[in-house]
Protein backbone atom coordinates (compact mmCIF):
# COMPACT_ATOMS: atom_id res chain seq x y z
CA UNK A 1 -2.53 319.80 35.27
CA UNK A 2 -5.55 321.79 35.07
CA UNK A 3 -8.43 321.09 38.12
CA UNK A 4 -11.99 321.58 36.05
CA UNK A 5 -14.83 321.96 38.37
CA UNK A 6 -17.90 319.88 38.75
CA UNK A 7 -21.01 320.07 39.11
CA UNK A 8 -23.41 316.64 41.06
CA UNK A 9 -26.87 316.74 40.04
CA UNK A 10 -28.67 313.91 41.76
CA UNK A 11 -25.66 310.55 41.28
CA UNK A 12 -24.49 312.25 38.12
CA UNK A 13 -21.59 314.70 38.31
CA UNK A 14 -20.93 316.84 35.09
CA UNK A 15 -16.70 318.07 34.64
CA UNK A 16 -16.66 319.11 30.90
CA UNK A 17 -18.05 323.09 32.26
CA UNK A 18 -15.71 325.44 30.20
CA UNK A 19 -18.51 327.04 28.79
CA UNK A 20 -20.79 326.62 32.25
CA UNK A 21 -22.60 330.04 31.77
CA UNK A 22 -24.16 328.78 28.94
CA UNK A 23 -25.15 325.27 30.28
CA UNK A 24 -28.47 324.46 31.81
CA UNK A 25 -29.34 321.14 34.02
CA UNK A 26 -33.28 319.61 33.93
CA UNK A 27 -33.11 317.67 37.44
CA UNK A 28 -36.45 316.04 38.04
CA UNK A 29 -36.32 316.90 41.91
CA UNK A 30 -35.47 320.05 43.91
CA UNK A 31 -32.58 317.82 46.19
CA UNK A 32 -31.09 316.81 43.15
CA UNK A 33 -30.48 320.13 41.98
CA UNK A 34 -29.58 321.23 45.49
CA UNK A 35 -26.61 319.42 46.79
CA UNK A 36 -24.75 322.01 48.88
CA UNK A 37 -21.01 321.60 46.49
CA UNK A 38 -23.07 322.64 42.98
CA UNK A 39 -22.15 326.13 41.55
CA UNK A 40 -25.41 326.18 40.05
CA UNK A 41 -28.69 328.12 40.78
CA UNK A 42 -32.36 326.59 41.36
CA UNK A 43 -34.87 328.83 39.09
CA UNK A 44 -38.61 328.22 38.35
CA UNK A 45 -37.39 329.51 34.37
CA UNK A 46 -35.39 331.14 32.52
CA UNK A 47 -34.58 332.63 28.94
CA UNK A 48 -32.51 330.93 26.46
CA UNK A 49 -31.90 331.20 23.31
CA UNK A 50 -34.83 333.74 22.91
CA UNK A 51 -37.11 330.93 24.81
CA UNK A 52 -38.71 330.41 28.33
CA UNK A 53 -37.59 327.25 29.59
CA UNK A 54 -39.52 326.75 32.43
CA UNK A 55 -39.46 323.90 35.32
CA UNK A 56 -42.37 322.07 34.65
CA UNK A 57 -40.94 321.57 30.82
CA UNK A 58 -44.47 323.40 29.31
CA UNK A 59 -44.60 325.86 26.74
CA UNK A 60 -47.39 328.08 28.07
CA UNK A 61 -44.93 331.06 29.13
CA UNK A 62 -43.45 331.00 25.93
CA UNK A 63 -46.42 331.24 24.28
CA UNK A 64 -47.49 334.02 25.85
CA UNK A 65 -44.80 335.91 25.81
CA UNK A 66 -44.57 335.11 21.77
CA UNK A 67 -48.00 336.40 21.55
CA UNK A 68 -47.36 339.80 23.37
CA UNK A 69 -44.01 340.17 20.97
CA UNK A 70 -46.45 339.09 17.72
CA UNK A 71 -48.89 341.90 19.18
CA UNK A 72 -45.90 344.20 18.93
CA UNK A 73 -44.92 343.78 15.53
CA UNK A 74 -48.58 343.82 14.42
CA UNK A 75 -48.90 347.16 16.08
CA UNK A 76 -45.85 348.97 14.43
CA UNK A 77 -46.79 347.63 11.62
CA UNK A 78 -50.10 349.27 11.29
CA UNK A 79 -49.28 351.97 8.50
CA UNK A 80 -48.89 348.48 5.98
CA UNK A 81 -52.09 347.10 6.79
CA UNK A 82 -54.09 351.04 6.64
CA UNK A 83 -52.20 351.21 3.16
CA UNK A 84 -54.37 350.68 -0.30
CA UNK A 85 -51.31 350.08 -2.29
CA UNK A 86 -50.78 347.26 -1.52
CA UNK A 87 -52.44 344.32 -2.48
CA UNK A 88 -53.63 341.50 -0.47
CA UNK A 89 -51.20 339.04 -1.21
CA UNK A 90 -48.79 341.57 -0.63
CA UNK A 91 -50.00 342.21 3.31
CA UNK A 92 -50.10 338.67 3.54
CA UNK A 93 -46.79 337.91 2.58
CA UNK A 94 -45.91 340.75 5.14
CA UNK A 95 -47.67 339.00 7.86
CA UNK A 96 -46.23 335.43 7.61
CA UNK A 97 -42.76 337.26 6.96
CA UNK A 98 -42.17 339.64 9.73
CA UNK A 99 -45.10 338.65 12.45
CA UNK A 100 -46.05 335.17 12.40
CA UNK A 101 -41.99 334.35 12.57
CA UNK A 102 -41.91 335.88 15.17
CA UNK A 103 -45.11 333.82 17.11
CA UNK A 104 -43.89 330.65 15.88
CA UNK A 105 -40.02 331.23 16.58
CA UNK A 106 -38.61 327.75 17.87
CA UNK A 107 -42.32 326.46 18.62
CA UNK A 108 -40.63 322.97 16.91
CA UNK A 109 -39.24 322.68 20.46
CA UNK A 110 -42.36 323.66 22.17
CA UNK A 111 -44.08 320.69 24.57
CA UNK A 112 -47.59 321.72 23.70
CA UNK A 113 -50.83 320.49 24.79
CA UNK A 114 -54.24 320.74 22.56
CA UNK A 115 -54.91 323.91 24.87
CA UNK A 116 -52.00 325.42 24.02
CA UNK A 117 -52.47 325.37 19.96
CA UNK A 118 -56.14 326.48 20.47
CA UNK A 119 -54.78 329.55 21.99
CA UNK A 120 -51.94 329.88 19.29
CA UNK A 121 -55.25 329.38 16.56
CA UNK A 122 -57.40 331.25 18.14
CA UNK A 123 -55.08 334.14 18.29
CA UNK A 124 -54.07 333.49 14.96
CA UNK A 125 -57.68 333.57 13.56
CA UNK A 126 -58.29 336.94 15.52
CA UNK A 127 -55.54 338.53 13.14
């Protein structure tokens, strides 16, 4: 008989953790998440997946950080955009292929506010 070990976060307890490196609890309150027999680690956020997930369940650190990686790829990019042969539509297609994938990369997850897409537009327009 195998003993799994479990984890109580607030009057739940979780016992299915054979992959527990790879699991990640939301608790609402800081005691809930703290009860002295959990294995598990209080953080403010944390990447997964290639995301911020954050405590307060907002997107804003993730869109930063998407921006600064967009920047990036616009930057080492910059011998496409100085070219002349290549057309327009060409550069274009080069943009919304290999940058904005990268801004918008899992933004269908995102909890945004109308603050947060006017900085994703506004950064958008600037390029």
């Amino acid at each position: 008989m195998t003993i799994r070990p479990s984890v109580n976060i607030g009057s739940s307890s979780f016992s299915d953790l054979v992959y527990a490196d790879d699991t990640a609890f939301f608790a609402k309150d800081a005691p809930d998440a703290t009860d002295s027999s959990n294995p598990a680690d209080l953080v403010e956020s944390f990447t997964y997946l290639g995301s911020i997930q954050t405590s307060d369940g907002y997107c804003r650190s993730d869109i930063a950080r998407r921006i600064g990686l967009e920047s990036s790829a616009m930057s080492s990019l910059n011998n496409i955009w100085n070219t002349k042969h290549l057309s327009i539509q060409t550069k274009v297609n080069v943009y919304q292929t290999l940058v904005l994938s990268i801004l918008l990369y899992a933004s269908e997850t995102w909890t945004s506010l109308a603050s947060d897409m006017k900085v994703i537009e506004s950064f958008h327009m600037k390029r």
